[in-house]
Protein backbone atom coordinates (compact mmCIF):
# COMPACT_ATOMS: atom_id res chain seq x y z
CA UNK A 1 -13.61 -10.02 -0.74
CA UNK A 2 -12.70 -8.60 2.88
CA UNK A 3 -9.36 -6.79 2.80
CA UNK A 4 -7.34 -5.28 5.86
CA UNK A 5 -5.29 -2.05 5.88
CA UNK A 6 -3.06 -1.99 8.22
CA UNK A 7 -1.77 1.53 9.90
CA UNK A 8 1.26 0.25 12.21
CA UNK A 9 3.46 2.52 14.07
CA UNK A 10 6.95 3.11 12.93
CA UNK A 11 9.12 0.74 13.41
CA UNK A 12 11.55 0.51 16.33
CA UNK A 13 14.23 -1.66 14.18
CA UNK A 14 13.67 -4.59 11.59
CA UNK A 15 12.59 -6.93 14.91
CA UNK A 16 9.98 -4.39 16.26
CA UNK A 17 8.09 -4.06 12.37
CA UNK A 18 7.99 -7.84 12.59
CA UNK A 19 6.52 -8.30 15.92
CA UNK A 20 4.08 -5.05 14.58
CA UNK A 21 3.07 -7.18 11.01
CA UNK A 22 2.44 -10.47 13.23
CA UNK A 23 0.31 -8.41 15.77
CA UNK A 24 -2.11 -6.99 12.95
CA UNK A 25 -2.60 -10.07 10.92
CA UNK A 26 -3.82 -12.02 13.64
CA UNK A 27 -6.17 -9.00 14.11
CA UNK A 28 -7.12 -8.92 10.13
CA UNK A 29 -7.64 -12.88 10.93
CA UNK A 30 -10.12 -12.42 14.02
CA UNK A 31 -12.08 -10.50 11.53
CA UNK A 32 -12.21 -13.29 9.04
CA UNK A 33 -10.33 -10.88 6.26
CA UNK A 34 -8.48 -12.41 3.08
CA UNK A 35 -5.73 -9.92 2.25
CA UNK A 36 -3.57 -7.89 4.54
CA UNK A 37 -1.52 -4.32 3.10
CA UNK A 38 0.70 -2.42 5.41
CA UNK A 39 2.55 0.66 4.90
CA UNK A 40 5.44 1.97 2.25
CA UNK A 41 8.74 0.53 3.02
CA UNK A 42 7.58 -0.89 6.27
CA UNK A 43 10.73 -3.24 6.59
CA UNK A 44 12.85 -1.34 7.69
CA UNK A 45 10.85 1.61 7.61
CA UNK A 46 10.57 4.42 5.60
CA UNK A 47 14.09 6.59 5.54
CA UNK A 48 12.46 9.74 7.18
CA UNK A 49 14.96 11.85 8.19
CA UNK A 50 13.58 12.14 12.15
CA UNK A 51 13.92 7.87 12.30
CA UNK A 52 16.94 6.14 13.05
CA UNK A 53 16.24 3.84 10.57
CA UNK A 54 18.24 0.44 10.90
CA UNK A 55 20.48 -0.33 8.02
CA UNK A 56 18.99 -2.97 5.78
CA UNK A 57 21.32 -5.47 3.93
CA UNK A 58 20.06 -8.20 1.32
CA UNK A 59 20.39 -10.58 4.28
CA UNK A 60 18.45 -9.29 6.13
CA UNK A 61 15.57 -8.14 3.65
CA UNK A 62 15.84 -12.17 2.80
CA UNK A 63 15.41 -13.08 6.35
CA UNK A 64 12.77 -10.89 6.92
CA UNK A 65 10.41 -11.93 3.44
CA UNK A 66 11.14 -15.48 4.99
CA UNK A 67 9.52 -15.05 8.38
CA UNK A 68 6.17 -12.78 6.62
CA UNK A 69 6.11 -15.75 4.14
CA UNK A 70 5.47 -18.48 7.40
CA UNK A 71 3.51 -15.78 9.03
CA UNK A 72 1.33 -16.10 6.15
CA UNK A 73 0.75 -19.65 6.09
CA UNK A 74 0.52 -20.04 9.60
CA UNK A 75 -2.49 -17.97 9.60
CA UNK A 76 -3.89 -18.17 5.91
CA UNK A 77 -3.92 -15.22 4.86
CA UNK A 78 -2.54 -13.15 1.79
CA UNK A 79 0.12 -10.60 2.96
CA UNK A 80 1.42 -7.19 0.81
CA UNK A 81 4.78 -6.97 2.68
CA UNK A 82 6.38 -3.04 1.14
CA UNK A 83 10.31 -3.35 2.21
CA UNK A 84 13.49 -2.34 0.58
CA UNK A 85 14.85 -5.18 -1.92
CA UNK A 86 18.20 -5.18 -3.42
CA UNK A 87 18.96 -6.38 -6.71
CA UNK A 88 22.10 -6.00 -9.29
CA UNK A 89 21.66 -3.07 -9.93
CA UNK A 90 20.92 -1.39 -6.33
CA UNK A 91 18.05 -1.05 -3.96
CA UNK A 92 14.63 -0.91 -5.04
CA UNK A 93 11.14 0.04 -3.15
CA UNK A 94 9.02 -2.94 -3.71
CA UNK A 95 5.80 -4.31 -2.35
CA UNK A 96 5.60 -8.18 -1.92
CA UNK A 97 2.78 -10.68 -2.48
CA UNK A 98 2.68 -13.30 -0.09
CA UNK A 99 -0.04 -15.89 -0.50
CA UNK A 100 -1.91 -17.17 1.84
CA UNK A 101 0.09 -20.41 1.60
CA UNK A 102 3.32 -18.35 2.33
CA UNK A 103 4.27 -18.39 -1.12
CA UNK A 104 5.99 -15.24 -2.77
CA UNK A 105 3.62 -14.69 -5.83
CA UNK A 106 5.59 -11.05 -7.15
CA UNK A 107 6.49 -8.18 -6.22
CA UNK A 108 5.62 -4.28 -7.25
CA UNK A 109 8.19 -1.54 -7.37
CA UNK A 110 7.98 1.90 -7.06
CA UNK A 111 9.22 3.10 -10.51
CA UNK A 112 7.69 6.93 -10.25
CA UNK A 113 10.54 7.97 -7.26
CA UNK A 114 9.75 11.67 -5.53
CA UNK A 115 12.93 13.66 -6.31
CA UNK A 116 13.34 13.60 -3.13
CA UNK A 117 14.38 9.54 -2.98
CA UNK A 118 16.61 9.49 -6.30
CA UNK A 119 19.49 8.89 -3.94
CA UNK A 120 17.76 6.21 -1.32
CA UNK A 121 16.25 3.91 -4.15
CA UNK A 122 16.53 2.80 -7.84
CA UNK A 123 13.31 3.09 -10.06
CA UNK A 124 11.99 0.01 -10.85
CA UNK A 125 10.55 -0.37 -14.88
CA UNK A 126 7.67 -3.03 -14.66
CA UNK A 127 3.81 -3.14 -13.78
CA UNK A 128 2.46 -6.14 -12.32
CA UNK A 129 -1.29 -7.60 -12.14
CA UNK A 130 -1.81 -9.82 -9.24
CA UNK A 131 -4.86 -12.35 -8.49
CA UNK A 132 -5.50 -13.69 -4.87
CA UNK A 133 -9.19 -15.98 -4.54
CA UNK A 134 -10.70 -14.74 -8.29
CA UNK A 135 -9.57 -11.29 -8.00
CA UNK A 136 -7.51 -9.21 -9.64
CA UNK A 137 -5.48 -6.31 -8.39
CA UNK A 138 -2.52 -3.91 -8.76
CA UNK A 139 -0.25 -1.82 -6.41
CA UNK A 140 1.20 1.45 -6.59
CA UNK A 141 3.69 3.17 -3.89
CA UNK A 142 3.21 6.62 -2.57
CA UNK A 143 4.31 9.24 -4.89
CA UNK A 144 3.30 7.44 -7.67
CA UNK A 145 0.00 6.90 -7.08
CA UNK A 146 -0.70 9.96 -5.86
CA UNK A 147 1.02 12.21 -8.93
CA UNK A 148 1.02 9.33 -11.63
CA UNK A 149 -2.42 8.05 -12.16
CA UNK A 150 -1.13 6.32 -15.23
CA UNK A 151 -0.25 4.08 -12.87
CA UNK A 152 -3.72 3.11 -11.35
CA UNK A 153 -5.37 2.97 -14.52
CA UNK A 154 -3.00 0.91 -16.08
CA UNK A 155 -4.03 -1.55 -13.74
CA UNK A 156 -7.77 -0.78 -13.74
CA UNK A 157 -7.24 -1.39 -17.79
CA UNK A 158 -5.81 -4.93 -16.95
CA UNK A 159 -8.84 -5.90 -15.22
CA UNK A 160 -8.05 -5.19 -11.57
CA UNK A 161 -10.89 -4.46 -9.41
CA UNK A 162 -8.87 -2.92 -6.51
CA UNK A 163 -5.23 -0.73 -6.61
CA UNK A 164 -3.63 -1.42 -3.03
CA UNK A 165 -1.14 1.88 -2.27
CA UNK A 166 1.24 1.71 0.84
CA UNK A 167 1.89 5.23 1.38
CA UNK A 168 4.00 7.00 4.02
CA UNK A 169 2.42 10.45 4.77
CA UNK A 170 3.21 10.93 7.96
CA UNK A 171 5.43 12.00 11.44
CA UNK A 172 5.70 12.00 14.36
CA UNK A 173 7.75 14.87 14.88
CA UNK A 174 5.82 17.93 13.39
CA UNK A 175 2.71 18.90 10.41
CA UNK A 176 -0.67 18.81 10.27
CA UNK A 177 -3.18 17.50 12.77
CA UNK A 178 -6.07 16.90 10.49
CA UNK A 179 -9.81 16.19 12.13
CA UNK A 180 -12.40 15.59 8.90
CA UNK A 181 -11.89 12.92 6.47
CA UNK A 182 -11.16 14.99 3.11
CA UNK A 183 -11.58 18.59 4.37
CA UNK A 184 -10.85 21.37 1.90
CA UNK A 185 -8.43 22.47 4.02
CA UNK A 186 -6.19 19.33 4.56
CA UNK A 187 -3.62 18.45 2.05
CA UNK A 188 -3.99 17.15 -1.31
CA UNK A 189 -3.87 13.56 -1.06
CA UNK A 190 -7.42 12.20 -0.02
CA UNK A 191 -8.46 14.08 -2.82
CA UNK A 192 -6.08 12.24 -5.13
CA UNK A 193 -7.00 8.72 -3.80
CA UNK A 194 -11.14 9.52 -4.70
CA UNK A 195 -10.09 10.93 -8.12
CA UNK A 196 -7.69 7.09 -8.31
CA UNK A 197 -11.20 5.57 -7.91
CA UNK A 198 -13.80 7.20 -9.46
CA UNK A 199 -11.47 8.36 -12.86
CA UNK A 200 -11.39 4.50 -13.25
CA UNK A 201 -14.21 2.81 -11.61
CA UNK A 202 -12.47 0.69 -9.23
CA UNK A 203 -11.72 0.60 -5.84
CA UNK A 204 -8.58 2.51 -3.83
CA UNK A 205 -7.15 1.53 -0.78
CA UNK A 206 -4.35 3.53 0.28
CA UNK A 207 -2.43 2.52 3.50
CA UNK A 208 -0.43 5.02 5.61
CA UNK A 209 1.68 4.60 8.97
CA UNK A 210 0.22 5.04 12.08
CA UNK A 211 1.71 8.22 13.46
CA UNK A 212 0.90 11.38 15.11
CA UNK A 213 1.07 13.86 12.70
CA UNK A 214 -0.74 12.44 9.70
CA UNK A 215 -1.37 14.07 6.28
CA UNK A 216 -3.89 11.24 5.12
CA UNK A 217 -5.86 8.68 6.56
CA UNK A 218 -5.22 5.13 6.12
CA UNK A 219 -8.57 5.14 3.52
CA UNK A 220 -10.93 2.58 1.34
CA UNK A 221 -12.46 4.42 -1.47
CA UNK A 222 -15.12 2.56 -3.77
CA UNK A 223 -15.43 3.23 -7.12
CA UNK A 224 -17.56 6.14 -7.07
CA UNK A 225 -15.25 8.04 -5.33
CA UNK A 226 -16.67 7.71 -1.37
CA UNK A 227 -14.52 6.95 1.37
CA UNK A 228 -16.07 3.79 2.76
CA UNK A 229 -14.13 3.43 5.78
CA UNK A 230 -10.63 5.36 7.16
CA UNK A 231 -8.59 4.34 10.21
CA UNK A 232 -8.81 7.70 12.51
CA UNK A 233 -5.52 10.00 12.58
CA UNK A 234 -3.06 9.52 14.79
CA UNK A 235 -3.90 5.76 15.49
CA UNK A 236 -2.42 2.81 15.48
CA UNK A 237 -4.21 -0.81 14.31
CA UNK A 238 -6.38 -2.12 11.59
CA UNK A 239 -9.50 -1.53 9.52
CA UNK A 240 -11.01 -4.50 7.80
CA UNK A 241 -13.94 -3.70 5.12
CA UNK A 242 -15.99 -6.14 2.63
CA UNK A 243 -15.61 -4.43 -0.78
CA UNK A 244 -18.07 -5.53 -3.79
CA UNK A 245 -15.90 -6.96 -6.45
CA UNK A 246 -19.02 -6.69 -9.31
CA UNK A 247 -19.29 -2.90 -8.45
CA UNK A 248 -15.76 -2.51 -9.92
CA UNK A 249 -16.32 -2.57 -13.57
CA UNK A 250 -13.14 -0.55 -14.54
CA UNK A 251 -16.03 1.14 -17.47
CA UNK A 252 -14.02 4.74 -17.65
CA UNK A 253 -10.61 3.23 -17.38
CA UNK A 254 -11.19 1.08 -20.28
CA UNK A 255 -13.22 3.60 -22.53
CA UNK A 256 -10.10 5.32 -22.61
CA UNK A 257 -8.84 5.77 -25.81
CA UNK A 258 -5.05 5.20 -26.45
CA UNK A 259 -5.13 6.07 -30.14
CA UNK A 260 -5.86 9.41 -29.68
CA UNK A 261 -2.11 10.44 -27.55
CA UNK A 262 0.22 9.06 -30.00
């Protein structure tokens, strides 16, 4: 399968991330790939304090799935759409699976919130397996992927060959400005996505915002634990990468042994 990871910029307003998502599909289509991820929370963008951050409504959420779901018939190709989603009981982080047809085959949500989000979002309470052209997958969003691997190899245990995780490390107001992929010296969360990877023999791919001060690198790990291919920091666009599905066995995620942590 060829995937895409997209690495937008932040979004101007609900309009701007649209025009962004249309603008890297057809560049994840020139390159012939099958499935598309973009960022955490890309519609409207992720509620960093430095963004003015336009106010979402169900409406508008609605309106907005709608127009991904007919960009992603109109140029076949499967679309993981992270926005804000509100249901009865309040707004959830969720990551959407548009088929290639434009139909809405699921959604994620992020049910491992930082502490820092327990007043922006509701935790969701389900895991989801997803299959797009014979192959299975799962998502997990930010935080919890990086500090709850329970969540990966959940998925890895149900068969998936590849864990898509829209992330938002990033800003362009102030941190790091990181130079080598997985340095010692650069924060933590490279590191986590090889250990995702390589503790259950699949592969990783972790998608991150465009911006200029970056803390990880838009990144596809196989399942050995090397980075096969990272967008640079600081830039804007899309990386598109054929991973091997058969090289994905999932063995140490399902020798794991339940029985013995009850």
């Amino acid at each position: 399968m060829k995937i895409a990871l997209a690495s937008p910029p932040f979004p101007k307003s609900i309009a701007d991330g649209l025009l962004q998502i249309e603008k890297l599909i057809k560049d994840a289509v020139n390159e012939q790939a099958e499935i598309i991820c973009f960022p955490e929370s890309y519609i409207p963008g992720y509620p960093a304090e430095e963004f003015q951050v336009e106010k979402s409504s169900p409406e508008k959420m609605r309106s907005a799935l709608d127009k991904v779901c007919t960009m992603a018939a109109n140029n076949s190709i499967t679309v993981i759409l992270p926005m804000n989603w509100y249901n009865a009981h309040g707004l959830l982080n969720v990551a959407f699976v548009i088929s290639s047809e434009g139909e809405v085959l699921g959604h994620q949500t992020k049910n491992q919130l930082d502490p820092t989000e327990d007043n922006i979002w509701i935790p969701g309470t389900e895991r989801n397996i997803f299959e797009v052209n014979g192959v299975k997958f799962g998502i997990t969003i930010c935080h919890e992927g990086f500090r709850y691997p329970e969540s990966v190899r959940w998925a890895a245990m149900n068969d998936a060959k590849i864990v898509f995780h829209p992330q938002c490390t990033a800003s362009n107001a102030s941190g790091p400005q990181l130079s080598e992929w997985g340095n010692k010296d650069n924060p933590y969360y490279e590191k986590a996505m090889m250990m995702r990877a390589m503790e259950n023999t699949i592969y990783f791919a972790s998608v991150n915002y465009g911006m200029r001060f970056q803390e990880s690198a838009t990144s596809l790990i196989a399942p050995d634990g090397k980075c096969l291919k990272h967008q640079a920091y600081g830039k804007e666009g899309v990386i598109v990468a054929d991973i091997d599905v058969a090289a994905a066995t999932g063995l140490l995620a399902k020798r794991f042994k339940a029985t013995l942590y009850t």
